[in-house]
N, C-alpha and C. Protein backbone atom coordinates (compact mmCIF):
# COMPACT_ATOMS: atom_id res chain seq x y z
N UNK A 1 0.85 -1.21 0.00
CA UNK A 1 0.00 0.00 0.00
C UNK A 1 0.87 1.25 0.00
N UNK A 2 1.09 1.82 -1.11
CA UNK A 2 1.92 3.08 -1.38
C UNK A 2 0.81 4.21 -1.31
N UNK A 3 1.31 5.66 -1.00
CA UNK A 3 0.30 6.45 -1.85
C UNK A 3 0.09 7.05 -0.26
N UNK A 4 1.03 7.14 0.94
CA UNK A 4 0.88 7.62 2.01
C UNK A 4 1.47 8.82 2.31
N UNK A 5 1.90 9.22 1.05
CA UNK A 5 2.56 10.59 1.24
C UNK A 5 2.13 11.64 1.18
N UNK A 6 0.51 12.00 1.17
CA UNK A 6 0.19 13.05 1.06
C UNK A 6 -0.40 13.92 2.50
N UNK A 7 0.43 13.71 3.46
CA UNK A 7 0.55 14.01 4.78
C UNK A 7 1.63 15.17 5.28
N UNK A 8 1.94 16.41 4.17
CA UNK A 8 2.72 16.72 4.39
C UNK A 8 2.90 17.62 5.68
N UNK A 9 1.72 18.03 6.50
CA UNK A 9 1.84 19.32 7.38
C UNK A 9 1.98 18.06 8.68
N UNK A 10 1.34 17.33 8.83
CA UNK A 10 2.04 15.92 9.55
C UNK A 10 3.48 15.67 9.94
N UNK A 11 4.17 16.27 8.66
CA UNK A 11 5.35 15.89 8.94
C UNK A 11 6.65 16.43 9.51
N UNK A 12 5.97 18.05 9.59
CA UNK A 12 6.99 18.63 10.64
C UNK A 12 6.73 18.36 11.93
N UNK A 13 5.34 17.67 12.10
CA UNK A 13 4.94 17.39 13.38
C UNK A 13 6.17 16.28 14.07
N UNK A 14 6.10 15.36 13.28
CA UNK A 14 6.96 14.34 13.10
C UNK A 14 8.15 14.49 13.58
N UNK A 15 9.03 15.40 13.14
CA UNK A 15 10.07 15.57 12.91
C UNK A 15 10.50 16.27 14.45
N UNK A 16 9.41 17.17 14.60
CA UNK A 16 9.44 18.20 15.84
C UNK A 16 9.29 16.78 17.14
N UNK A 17 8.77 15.86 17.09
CA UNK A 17 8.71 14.90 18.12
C UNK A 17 9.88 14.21 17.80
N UNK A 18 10.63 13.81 17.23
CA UNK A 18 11.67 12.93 16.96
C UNK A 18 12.90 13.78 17.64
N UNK A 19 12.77 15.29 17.50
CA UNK A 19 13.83 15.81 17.87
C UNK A 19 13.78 15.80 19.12
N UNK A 20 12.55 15.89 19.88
CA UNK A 20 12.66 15.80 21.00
C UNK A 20 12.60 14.26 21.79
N UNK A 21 12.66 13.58 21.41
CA UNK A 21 12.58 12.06 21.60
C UNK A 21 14.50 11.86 21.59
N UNK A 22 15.22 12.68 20.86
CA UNK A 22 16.20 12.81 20.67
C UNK A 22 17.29 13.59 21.74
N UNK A 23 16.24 14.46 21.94
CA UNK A 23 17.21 15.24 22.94
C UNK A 23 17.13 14.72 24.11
N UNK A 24 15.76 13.92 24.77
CA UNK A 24 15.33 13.17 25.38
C UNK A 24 16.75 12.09 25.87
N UNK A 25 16.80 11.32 24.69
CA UNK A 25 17.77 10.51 24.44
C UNK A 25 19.41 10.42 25.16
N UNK A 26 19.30 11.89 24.56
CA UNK A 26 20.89 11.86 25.08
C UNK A 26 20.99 12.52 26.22
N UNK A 27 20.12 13.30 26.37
CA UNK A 27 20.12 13.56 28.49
C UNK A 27 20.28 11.89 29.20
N UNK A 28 19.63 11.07 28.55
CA UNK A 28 19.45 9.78 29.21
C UNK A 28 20.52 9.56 29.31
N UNK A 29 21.79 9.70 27.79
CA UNK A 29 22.56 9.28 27.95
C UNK A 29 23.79 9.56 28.86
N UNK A 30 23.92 10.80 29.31
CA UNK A 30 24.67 11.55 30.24
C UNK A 30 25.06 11.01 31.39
N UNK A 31 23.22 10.91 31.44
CA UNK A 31 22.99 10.62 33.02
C UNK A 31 23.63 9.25 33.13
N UNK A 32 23.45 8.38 32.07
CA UNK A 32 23.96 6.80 32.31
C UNK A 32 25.75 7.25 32.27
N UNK A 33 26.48 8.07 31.49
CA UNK A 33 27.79 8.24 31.72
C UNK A 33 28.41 8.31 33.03
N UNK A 34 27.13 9.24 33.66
CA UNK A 34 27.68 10.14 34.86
C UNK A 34 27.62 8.94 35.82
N UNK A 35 26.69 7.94 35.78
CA UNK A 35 26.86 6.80 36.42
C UNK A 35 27.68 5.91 36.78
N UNK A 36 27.89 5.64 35.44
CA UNK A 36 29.39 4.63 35.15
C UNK A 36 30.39 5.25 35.41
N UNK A 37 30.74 6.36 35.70
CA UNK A 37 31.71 7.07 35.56
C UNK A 37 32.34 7.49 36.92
N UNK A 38 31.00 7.54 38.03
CA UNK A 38 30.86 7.16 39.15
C UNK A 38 31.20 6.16 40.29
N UNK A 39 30.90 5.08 39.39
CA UNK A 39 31.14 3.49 39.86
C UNK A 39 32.78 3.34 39.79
């Protein structure tokens, strides 16, 4: 089933959650550094 692309104002939505899913991400990852880094 092709033909799903006509979603375009969708897709900064998209993009705007990914980035923050992202930044999300690497705070996580910090925090796990600061851990290990700890130990």
């Amino acid at each position: 089933m092709r033909g799903h692309k006509h979603h375009h104002s969708s897709d900064n939505h998209t993009i705007k959650e990914l980035q923050e899913q992202i930044t999300k991400l690497r705070a996580d990852n910090e925090q796990l550094k600061k851990q290990l880094e700890s130990k």
